[in-house]
Structure formats: structure tokens, C-alpha cells
N, C-alpha and C. Protein backbone atom coordinates (compact mmCIF):
# COMPACT_ATOMS: atom_id res chain seq x y z
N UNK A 1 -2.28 0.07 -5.50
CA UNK A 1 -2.57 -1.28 -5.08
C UNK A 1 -2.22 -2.27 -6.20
N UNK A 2 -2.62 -1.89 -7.58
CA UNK A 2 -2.07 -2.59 -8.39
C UNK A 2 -0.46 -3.04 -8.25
N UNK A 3 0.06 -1.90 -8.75
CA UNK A 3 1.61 -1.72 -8.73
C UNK A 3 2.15 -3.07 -7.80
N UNK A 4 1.33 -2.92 -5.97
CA UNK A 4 1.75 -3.37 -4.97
C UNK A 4 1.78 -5.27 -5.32
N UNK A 5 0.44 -5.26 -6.07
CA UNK A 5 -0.16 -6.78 -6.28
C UNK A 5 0.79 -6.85 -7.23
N UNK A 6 1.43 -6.64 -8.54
CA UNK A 6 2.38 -7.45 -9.32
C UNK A 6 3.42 -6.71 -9.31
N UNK A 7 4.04 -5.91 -8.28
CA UNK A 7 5.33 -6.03 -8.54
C UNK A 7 6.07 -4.99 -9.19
N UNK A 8 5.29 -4.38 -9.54
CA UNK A 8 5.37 -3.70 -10.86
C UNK A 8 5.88 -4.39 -12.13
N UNK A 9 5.73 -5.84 -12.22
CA UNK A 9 6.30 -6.49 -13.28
C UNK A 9 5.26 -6.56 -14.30
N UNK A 10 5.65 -6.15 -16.07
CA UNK A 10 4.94 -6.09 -17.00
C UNK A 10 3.84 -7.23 -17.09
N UNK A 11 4.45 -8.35 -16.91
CA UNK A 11 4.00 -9.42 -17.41
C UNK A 11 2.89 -9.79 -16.59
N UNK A 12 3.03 -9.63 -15.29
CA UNK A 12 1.87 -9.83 -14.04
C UNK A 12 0.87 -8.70 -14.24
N UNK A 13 1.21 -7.40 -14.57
CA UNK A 13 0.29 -6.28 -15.17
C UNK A 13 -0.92 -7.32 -16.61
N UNK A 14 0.01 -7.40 -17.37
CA UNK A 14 -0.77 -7.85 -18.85
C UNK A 14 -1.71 -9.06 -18.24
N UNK A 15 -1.13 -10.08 -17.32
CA UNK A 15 -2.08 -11.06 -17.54
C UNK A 15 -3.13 -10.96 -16.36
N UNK A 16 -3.12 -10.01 -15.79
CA UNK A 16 -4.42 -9.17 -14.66
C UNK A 16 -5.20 -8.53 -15.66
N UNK A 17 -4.48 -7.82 -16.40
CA UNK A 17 -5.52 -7.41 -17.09
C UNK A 17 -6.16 -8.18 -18.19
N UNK A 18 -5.56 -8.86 -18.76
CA UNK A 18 -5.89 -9.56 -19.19
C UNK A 18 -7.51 -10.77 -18.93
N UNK A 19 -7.51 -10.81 -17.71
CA UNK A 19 -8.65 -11.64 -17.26
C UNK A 19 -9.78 -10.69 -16.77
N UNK A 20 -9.99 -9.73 -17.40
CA UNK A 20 -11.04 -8.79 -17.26
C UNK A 20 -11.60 -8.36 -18.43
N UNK A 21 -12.59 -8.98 -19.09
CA UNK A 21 -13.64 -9.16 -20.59
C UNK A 21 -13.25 -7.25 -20.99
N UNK A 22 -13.47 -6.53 -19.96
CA UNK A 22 -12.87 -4.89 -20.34
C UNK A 22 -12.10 -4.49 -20.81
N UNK A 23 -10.75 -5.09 -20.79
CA UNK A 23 -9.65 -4.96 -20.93
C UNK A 23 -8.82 -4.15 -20.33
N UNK A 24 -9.18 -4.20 -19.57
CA UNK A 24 -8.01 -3.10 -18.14
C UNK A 24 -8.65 -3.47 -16.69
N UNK A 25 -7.88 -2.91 -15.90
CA UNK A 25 -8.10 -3.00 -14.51
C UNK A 25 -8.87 -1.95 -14.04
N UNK A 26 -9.80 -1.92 -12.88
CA UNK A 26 -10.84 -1.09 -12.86
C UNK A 26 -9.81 0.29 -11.55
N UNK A 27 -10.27 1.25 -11.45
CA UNK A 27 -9.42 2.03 -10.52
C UNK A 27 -10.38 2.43 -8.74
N UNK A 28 -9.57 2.86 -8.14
CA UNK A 28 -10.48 3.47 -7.13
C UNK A 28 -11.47 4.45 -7.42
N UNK A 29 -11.73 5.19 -8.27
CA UNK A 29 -12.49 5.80 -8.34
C UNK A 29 -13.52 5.44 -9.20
N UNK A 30 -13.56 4.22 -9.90
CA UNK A 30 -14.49 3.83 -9.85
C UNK A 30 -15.43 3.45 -9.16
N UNK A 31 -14.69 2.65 -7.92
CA UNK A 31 -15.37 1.52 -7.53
C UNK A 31 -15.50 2.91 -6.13
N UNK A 32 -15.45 4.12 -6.39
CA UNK A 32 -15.83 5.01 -5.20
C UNK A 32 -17.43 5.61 -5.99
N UNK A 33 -17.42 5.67 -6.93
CA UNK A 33 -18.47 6.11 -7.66
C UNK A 33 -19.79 5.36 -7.47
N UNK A 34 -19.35 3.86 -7.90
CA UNK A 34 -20.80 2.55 -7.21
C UNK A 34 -20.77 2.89 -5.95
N UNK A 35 -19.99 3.09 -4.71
CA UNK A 35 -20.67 3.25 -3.44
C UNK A 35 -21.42 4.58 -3.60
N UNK A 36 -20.42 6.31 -3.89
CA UNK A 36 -21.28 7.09 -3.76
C UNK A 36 -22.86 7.20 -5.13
N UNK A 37 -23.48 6.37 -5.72
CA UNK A 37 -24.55 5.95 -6.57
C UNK A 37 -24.93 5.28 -5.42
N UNK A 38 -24.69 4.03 -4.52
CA UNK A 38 -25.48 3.00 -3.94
C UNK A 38 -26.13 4.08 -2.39
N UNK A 39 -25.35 4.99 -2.52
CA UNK A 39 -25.65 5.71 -1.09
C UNK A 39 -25.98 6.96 -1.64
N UNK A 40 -26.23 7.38 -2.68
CA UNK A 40 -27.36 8.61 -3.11
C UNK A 40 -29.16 8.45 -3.11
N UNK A 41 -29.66 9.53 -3.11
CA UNK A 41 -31.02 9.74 -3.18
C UNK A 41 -31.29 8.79 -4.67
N UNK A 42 -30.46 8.80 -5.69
CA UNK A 42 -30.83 8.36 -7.11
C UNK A 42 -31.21 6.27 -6.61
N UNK A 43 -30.36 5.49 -5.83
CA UNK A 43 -30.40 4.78 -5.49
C UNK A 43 -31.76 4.21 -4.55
N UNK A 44 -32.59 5.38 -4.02
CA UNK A 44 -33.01 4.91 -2.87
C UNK A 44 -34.10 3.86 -3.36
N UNK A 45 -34.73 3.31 -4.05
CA UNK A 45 -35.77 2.56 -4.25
C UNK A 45 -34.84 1.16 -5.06
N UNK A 46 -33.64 0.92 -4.66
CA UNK A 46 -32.54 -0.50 -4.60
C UNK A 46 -32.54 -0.97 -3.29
N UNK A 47 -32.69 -2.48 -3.67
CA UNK A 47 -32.61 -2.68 -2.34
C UNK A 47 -32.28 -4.38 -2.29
N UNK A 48 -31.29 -5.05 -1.35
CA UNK A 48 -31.23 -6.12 -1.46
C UNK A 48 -30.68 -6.81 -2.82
N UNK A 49 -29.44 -6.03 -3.79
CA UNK A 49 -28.59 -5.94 -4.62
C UNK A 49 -27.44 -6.06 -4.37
N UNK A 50 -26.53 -6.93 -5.67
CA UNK A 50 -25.71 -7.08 -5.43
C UNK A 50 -25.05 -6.32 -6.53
N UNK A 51 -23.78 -4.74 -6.30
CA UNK A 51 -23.92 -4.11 -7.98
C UNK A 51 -21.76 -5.49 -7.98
N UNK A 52 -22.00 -5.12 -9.17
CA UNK A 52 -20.44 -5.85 -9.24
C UNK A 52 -19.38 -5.01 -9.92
N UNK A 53 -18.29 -3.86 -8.75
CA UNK A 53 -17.52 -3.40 -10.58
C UNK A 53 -16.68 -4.18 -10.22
N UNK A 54 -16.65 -4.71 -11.48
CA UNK A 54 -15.41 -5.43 -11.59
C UNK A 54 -14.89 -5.63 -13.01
N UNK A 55 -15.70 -4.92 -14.27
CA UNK A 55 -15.28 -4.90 -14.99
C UNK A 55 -15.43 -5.89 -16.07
N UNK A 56 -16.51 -6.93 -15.35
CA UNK A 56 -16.73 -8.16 -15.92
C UNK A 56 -16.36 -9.38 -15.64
N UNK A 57 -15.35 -9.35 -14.63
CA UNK A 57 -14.54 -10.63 -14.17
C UNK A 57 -15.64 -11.44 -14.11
N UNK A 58 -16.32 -11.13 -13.22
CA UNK A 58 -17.30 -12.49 -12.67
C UNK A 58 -18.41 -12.77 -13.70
N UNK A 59 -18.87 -12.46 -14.88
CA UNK A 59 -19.49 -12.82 -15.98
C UNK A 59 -19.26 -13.55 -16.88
N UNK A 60 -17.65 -14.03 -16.68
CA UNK A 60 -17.09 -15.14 -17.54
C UNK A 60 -17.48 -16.30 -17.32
């Protein structure tokens, strides 16, 4: 999906990543990991949360 979003061009890579306090782009399996955590037994006493991966974007 990345690849698809810039193109595969370097420069559209660097400055995506770039706007993430992490310094990289986050992958699918991350962001498969917060759902399977939000939908485990370890989760069950969350409720009415918002989790964010994103790596930090939205904390700037």
C-alpha cells in the first residue's frame, strides 16, 4: 500500500516518513496486532477508547 501511495518514488517515501515523530511508516501487522489486543480476553475491561497506531502522527 505504501509502494502504491508514492509511487515507489524515493522522495515521496522520505517525506511520509518523515511526518511520523517514529521515524518510519507503521506496517500491516502492526496495526493487525492493536485489533487482535482490542479483541482479546487481555482487552476486555477497555471500553469506549480510542487506541491510535499511527506511530505518532496525530500527537504532533
Amino acid at each position: 500500500m505504501f509502494e502504491a501511495a508514492t509511487g515507489g518514488q524515493d522522495e515521496a517515501k522520505a517525506y511520509i516518513t518523515g511526518l511520523h515523530p517514529i521515524g518510519r511508516v507503521g506496517t500491516p501487522l502492526e496495526v493487525a496486532n492493536a485489533v487482535l489486543f482490542l479483541s482479546s480476553d487481555m482487552a476486555s475491561f477497555i471500553t469506549g477508547e480510542t487506541l491510535m497506531v499511527d506511530g505518532g502522527f496525530i500527537a504532533q
